[in-house]
Structure formats: C-alpha cells, structure tokens
N, C-alpha and C. Protein backbone atom coordinates (compact mmCIF):
# COMPACT_ATOMS: atom_id res chain seq x y z
N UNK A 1 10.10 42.16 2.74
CA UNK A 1 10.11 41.00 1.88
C UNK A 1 9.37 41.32 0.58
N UNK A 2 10.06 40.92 -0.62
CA UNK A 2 9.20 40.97 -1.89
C UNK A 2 8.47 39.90 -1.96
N UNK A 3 6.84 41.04 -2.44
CA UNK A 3 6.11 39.62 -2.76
C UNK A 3 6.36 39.95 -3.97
N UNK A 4 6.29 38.72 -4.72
CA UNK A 4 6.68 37.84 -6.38
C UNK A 4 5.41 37.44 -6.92
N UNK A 5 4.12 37.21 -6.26
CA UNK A 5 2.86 36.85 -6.69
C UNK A 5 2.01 37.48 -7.86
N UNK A 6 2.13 38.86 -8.13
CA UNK A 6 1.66 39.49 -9.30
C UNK A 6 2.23 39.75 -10.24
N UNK A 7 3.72 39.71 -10.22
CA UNK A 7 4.41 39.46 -11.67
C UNK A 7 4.43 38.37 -12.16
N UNK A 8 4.34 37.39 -11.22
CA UNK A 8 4.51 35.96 -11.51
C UNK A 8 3.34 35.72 -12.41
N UNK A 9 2.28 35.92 -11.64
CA UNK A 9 0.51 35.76 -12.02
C UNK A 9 0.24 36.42 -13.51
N UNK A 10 0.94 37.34 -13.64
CA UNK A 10 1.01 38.24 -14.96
C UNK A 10 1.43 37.66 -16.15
N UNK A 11 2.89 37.12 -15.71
CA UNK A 11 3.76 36.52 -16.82
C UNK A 11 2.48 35.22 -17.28
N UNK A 12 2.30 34.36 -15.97
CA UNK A 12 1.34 33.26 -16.54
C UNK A 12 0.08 33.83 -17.34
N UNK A 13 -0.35 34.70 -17.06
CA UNK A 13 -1.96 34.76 -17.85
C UNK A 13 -1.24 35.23 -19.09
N UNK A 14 -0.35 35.86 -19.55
CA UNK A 14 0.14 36.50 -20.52
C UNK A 14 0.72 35.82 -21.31
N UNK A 15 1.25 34.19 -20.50
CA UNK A 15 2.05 32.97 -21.27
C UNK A 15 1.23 32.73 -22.18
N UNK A 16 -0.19 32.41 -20.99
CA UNK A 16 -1.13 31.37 -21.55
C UNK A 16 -1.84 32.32 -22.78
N UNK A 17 -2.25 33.51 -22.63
CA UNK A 17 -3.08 34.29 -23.71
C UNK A 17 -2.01 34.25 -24.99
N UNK A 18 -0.81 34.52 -24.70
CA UNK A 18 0.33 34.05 -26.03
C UNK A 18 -0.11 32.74 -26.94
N UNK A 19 0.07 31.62 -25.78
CA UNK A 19 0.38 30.77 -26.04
C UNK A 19 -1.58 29.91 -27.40
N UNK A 20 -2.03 30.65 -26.66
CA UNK A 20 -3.39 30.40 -27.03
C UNK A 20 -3.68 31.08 -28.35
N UNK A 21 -2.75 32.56 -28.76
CA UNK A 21 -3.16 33.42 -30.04
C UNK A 21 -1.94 32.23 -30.98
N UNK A 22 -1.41 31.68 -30.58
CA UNK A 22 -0.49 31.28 -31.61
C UNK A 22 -0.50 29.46 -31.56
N UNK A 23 -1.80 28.96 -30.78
CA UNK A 23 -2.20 27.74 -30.68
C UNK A 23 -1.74 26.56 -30.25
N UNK A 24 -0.45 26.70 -28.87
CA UNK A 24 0.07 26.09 -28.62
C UNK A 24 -0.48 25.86 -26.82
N UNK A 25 -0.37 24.67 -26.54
CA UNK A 25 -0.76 24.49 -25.55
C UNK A 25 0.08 24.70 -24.35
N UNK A 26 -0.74 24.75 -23.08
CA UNK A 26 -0.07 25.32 -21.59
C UNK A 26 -0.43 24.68 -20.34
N UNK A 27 0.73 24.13 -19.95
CA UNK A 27 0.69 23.93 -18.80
C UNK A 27 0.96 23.97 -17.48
N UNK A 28 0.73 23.66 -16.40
CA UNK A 28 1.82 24.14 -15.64
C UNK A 28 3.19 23.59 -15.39
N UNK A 29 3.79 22.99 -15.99
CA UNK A 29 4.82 22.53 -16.23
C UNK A 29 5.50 23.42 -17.40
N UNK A 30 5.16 23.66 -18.12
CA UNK A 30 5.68 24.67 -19.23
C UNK A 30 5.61 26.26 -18.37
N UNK A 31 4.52 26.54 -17.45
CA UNK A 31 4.60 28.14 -17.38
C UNK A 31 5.89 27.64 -16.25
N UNK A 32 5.87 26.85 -15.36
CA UNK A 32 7.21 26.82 -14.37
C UNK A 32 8.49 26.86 -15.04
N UNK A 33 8.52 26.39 -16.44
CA UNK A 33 9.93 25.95 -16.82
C UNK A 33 10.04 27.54 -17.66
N UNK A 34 9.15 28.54 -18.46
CA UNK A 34 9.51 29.53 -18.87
C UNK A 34 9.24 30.71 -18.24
N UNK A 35 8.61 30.52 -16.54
CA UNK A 35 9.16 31.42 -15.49
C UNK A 35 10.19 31.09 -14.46
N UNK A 36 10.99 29.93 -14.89
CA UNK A 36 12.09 29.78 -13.92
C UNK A 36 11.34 29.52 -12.63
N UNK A 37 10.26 28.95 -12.33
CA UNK A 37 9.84 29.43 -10.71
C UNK A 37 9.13 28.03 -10.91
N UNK A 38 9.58 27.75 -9.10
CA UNK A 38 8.64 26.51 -8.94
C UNK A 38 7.76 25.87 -8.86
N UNK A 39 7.71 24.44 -9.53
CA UNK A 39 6.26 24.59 -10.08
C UNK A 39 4.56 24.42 -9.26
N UNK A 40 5.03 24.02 -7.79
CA UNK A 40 4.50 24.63 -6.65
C UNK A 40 3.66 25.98 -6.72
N UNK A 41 4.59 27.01 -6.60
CA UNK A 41 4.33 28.19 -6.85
C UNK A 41 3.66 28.32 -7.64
N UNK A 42 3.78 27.52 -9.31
CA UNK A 42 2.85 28.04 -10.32
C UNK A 42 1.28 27.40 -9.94
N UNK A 43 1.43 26.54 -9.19
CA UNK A 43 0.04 25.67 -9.17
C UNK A 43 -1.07 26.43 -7.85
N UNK A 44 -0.10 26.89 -6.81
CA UNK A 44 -0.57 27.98 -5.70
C UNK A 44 -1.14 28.88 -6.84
N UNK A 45 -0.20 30.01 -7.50
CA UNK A 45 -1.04 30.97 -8.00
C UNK A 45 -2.09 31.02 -9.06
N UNK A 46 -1.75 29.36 -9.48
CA UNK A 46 -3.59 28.94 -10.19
C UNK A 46 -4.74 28.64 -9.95
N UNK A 47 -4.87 28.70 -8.50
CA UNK A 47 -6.06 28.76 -7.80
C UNK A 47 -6.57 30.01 -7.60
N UNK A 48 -6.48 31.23 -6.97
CA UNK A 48 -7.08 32.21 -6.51
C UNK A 48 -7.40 32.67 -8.29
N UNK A 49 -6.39 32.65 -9.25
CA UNK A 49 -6.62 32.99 -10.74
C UNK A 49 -7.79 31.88 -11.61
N UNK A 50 -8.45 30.71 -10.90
CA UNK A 50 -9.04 29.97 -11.02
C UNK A 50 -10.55 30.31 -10.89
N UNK A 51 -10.33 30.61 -9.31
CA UNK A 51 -10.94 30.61 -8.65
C UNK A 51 -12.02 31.90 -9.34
N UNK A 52 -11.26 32.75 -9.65
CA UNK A 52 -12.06 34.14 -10.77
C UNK A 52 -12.33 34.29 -11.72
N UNK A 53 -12.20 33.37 -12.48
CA UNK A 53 -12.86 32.71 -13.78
C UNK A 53 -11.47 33.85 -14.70
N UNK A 54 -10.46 34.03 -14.23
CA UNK A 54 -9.48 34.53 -15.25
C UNK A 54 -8.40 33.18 -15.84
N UNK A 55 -8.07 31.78 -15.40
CA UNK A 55 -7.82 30.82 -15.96
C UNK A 55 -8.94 29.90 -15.98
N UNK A 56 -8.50 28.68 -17.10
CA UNK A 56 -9.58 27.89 -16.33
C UNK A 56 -8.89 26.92 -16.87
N UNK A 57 -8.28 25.31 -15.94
CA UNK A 57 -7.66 24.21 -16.35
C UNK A 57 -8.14 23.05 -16.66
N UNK A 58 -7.62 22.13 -17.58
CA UNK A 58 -8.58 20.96 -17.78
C UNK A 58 -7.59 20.29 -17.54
N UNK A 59 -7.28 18.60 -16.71
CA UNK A 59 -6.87 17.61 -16.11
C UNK A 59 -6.52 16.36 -17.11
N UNK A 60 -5.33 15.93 -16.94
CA UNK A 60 -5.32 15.12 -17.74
C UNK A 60 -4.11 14.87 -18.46
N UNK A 61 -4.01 13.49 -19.31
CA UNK A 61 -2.86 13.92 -19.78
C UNK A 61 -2.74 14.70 -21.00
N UNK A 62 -3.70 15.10 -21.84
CA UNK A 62 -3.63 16.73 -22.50
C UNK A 62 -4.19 17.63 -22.23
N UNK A 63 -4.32 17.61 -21.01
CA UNK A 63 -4.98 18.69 -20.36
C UNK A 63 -3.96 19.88 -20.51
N UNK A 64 -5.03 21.31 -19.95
CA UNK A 64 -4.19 22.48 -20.97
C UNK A 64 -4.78 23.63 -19.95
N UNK A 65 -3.90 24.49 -19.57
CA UNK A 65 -4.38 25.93 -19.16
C UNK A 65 -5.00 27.05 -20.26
N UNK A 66 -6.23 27.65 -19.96
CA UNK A 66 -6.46 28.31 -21.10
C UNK A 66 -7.58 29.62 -20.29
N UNK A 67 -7.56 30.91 -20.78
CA UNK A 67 -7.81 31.73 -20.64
C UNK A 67 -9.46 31.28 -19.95
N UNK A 68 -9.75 32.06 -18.91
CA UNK A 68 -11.43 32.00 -18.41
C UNK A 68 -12.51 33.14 -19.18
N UNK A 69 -11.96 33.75 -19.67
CA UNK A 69 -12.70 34.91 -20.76
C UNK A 69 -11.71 35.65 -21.50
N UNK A 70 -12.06 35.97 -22.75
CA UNK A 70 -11.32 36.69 -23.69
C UNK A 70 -10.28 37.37 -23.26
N UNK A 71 -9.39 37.68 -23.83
CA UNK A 71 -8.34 38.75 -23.06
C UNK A 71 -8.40 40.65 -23.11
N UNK A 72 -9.52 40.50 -23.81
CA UNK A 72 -9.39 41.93 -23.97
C UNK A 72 -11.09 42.40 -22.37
N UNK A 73 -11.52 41.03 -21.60
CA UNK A 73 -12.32 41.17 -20.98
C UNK A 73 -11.36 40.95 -19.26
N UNK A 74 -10.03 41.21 -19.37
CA UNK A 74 -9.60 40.58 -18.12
C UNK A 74 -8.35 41.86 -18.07
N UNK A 75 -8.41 42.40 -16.57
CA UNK A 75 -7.57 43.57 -16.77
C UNK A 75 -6.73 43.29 -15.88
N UNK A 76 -5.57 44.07 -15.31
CA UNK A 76 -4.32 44.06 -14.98
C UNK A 76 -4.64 43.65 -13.12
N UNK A 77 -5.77 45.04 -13.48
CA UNK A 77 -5.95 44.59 -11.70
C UNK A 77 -7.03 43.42 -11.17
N UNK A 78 -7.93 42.46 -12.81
CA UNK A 78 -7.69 41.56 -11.74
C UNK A 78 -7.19 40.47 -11.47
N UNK A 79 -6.00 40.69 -12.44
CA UNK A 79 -5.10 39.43 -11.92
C UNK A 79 -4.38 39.71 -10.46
N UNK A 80 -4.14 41.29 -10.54
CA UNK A 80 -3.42 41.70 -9.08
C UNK A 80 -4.71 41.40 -8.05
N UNK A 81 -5.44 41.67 -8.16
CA UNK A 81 -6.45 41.34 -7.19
C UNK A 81 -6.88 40.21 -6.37
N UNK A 82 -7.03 39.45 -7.42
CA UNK A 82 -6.76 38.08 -7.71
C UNK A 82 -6.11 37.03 -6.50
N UNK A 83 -4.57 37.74 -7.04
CA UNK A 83 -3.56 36.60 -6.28
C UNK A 83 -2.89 37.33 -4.83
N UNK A 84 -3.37 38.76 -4.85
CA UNK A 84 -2.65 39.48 -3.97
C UNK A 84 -4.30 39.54 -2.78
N UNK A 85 -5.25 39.26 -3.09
CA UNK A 85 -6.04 39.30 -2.11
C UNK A 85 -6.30 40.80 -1.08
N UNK A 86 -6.40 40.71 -0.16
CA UNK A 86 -6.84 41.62 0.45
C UNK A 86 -5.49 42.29 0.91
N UNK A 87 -4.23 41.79 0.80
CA UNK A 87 -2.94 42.21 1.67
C UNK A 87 -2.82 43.81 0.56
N UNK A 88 -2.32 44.44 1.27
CA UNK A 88 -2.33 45.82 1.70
C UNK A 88 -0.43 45.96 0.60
N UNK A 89 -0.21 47.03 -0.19
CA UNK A 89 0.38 47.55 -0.86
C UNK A 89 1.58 47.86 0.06
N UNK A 90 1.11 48.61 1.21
CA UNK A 90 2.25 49.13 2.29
C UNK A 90 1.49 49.06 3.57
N UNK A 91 2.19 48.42 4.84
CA UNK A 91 1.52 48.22 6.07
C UNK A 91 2.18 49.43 6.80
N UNK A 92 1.35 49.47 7.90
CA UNK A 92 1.77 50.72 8.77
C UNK A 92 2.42 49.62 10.29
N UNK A 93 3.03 50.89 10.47
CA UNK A 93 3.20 49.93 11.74
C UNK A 93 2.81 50.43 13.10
N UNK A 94 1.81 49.39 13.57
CA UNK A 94 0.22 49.98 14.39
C UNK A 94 1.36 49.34 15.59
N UNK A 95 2.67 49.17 15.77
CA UNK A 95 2.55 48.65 17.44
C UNK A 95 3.77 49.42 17.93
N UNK A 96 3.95 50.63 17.18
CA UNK A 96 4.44 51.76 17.86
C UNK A 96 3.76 52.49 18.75
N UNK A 97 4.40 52.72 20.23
CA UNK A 97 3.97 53.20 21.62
C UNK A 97 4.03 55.10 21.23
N UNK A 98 2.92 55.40 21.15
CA UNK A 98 2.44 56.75 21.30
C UNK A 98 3.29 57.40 21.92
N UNK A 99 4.88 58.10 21.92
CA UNK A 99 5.77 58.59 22.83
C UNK A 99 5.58 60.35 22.67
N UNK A 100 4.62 60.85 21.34
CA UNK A 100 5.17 62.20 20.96
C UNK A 100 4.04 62.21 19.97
N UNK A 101 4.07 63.65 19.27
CA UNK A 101 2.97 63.82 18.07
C UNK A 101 3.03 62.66 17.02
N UNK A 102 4.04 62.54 16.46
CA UNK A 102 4.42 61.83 15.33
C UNK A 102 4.17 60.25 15.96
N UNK A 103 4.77 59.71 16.49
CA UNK A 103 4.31 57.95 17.02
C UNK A 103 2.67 58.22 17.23
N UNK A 104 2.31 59.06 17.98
CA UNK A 104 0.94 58.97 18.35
C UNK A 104 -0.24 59.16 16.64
N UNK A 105 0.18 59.99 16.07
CA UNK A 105 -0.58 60.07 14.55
C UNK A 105 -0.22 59.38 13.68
N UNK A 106 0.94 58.70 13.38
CA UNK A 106 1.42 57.91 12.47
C UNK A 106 0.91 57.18 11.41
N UNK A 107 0.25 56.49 12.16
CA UNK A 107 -0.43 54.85 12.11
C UNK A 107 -1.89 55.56 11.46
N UNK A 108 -2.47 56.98 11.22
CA UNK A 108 -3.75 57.06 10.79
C UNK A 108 -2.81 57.53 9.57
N UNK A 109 -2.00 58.60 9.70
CA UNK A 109 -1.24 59.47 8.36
C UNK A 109 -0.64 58.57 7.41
N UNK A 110 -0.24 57.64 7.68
CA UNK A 110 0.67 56.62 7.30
C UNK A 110 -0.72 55.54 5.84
N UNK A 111 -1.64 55.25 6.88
CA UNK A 111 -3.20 54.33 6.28
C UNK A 111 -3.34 55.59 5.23
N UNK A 112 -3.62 56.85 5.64
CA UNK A 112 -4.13 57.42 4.22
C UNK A 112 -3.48 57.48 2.99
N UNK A 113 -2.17 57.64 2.81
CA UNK A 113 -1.43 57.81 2.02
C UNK A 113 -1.29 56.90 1.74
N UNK A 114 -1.11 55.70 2.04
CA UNK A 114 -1.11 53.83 1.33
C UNK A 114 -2.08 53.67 0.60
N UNK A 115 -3.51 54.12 1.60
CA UNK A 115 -4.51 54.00 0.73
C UNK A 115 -4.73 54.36 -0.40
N UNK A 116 -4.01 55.73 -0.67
CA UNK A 116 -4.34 56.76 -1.72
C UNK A 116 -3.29 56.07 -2.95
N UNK A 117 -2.20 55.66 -2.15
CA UNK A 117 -1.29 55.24 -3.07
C UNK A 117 -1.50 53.61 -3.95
N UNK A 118 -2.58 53.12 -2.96
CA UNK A 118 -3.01 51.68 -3.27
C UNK A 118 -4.16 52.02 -4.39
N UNK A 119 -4.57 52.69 -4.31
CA UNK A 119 -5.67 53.38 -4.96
C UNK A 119 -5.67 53.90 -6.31
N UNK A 120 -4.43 54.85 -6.71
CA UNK A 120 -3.83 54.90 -7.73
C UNK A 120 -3.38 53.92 -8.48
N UNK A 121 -2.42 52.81 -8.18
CA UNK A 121 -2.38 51.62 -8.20
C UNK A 121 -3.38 50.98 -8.96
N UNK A 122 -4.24 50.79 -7.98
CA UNK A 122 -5.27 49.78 -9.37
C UNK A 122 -6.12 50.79 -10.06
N UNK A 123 -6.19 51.46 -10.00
CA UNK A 123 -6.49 52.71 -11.15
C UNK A 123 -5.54 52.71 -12.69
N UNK A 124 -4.16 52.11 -12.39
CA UNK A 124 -3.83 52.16 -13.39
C UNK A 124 -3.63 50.88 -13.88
N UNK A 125 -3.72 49.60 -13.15
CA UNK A 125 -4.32 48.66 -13.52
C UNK A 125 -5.60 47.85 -13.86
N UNK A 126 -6.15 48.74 -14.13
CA UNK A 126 -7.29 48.80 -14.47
C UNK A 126 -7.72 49.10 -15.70
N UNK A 127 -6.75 50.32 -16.41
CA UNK A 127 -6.76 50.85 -17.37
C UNK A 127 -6.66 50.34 -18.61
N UNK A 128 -5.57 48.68 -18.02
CA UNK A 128 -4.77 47.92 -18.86
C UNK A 128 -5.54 46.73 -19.16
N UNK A 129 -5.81 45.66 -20.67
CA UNK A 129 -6.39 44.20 -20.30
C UNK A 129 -4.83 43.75 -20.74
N UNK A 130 -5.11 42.19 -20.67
CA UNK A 130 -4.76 41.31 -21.14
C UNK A 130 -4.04 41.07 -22.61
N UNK A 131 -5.15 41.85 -23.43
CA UNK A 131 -5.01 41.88 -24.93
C UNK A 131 -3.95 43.31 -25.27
N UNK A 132 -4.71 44.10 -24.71
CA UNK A 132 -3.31 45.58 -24.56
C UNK A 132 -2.08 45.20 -23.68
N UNK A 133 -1.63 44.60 -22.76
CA UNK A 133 -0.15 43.42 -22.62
C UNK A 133 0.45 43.03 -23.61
N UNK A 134 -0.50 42.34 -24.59
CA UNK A 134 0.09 41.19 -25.51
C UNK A 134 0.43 42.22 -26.54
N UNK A 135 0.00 43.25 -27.22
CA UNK A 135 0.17 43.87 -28.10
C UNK A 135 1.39 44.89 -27.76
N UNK A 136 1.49 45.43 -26.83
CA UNK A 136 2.63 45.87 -26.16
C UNK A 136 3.96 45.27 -26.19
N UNK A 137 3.41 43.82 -25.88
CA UNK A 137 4.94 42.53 -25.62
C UNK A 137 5.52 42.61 -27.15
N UNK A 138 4.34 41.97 -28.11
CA UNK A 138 5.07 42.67 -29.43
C UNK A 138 5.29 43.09 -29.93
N UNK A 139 5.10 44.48 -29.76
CA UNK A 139 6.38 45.65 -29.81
C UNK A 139 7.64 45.43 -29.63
N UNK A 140 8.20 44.51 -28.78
CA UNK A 140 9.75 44.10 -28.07
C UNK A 140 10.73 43.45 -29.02
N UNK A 141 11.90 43.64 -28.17
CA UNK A 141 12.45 43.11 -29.17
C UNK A 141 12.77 41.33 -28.64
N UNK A 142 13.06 40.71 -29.98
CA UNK A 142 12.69 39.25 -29.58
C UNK A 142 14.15 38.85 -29.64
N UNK A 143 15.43 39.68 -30.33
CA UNK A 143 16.41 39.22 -30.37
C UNK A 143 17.35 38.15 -29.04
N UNK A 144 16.60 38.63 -27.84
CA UNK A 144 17.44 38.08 -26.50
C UNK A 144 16.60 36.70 -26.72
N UNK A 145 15.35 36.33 -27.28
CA UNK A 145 14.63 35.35 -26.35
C UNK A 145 15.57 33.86 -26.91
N UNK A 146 15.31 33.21 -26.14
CA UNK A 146 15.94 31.58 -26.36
C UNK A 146 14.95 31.08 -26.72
N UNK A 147 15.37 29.97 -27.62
CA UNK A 147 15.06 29.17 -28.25
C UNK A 147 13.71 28.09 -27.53
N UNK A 148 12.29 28.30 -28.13
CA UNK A 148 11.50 27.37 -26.64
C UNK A 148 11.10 26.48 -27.04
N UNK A 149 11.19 25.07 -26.38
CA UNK A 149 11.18 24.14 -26.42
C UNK A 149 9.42 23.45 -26.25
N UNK A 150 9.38 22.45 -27.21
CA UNK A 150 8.13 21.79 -27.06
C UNK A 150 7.39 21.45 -25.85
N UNK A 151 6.15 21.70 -25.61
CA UNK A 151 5.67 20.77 -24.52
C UNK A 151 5.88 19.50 -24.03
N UNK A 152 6.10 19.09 -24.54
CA UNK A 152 7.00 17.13 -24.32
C UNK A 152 7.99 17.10 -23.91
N UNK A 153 9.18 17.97 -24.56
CA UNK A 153 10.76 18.52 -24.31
C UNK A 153 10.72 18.79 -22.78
N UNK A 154 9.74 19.94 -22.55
CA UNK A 154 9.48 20.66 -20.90
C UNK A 154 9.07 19.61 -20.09
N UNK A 155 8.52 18.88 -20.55
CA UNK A 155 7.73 17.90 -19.52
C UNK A 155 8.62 17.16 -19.17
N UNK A 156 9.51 16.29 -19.91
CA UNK A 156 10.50 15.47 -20.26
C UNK A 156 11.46 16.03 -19.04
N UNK A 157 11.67 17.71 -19.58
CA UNK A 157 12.79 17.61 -18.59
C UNK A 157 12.38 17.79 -17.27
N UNK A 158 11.33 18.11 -17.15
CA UNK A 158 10.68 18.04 -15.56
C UNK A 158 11.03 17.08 -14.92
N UNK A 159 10.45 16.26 -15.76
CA UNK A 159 10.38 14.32 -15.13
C UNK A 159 12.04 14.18 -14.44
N UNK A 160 12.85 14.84 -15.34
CA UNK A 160 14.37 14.30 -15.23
C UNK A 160 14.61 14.72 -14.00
N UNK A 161 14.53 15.87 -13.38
CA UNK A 161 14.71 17.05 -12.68
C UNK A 161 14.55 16.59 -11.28
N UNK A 162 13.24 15.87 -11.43
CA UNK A 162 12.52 15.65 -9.92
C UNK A 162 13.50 13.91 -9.06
C-alpha cells in the first residue's frame, strides 16, 4: 500500500510557505481544494505537523495556517518525520518459519539494509529546508498551472460540495 502522507505534508507546508511569501492566506479548505485530497486528510496531517511547531493554526472565521518557524529553519525530514512517525520505510517480514539459511537470516539481513536505506533517506532530507523547496519550485515552469481561485471562491465551493 502507498502511503500518501509525506508528499501530501510537503505540498501543504510548501502551499502555506508560498502562500505566506506572496501574502495570501491558508487554509485548510484551500490546501484540500489545491491538493485534490480530502479535507479530512488535510486536517489529520495538521496535527502531528502541529504538533512540531512546523505549522501553527489560528481558528476562526479568518483564521489562517501559517508557518511555525521560518522556512529556511524547517527541513524536509522534519516534515517526513513528522507525519510518518516511527513507521519504518520497508518492513521485513518477521513471520516467516525458519525452513533453510535464507528464511532463518532474513528478517536480521533484510532490518539492516532498510535501516541503512532509511538512513540515507533522511540524510538527504535533511540536507533540504523549506526555503531551498520554494526556490527550486520557481525554477518551474508555470505554463501548466490553472488559474487559482480566491479563498472565498474555495470555500464557497466547499460549502456547495458537501
């Protein structure tokens, strides 16, 4: 099964740090409607990102998602960290019956190399903030993006939706 939790988590801190260099406000109703994803989902993965002082939300009716520290102080891995918690990159599978060399060693050979590979991993997320994302993103090209609609517009069509 794909987990979806750290790209998801990405796009949002990256909405909101956008959305914040160019002074427009964020919510979760706006990050659901310009990640396509439900807005459930967006409100799940604003807690554990809450919870780490990498968002921080204010309530209300102009209430607004907005960065928990600068962006050039918040790095790749710990938003992955973050929302992905303690779950493991690649699991082994510990309830194979010891029949031969290979079933019987598996399950230790198998942990090191995840590890090593999990390891690398946030090594190179680590390397990366927030602010080096955004400067990257605009590099891109903007020709595909659609046209985005006001915070009121998004909200509006939420309301319709439900």
């Amino acid at each position: 099964m794909l987990d979806y939790r750290f790209p998801t988590a990405l796009q949002m801190v990256l909405s909101v740090a956008m959305a914040e260099q160019m002074g427009k406000r964020s919510t979760s109703a706006i990050l659901a409607y310009g990640l396509e994803a439900n807005p459930s989902f967006i409100r799940k993965l604003m807690v554990p990102l809450t919870r780490d002082g990498i968002i921080v939300s204010t309530l209300g009716r102009t209430g607004s998602i907005h960065l928990g520290r600068p962006a050039s102080e918040i790095t790749l891995r710990d938003i992955y960290t973050s929302v992905i918690e303690d779950k493991k990159l690649w699991a082994s599978r510990p309830d194979v019956a010891p029949r031969c060399l290979v079933s019987a060693n598996l399950c230790w050979y198998f942990k090191s190399i995840a590890d090593e590979a999990e390891q690398a991993s946030l090594d190179v997320l680590e390397k990366r903030t927030v602010a080096d994302a955004l400067e990257e993103l605009k590099k891109g090209n903007e020709t595909e993006c659609a046209a985005v609609l006001e915070p009121g517009a998004i909200e509006d069509l939420c309301k319709k939706s439900r």
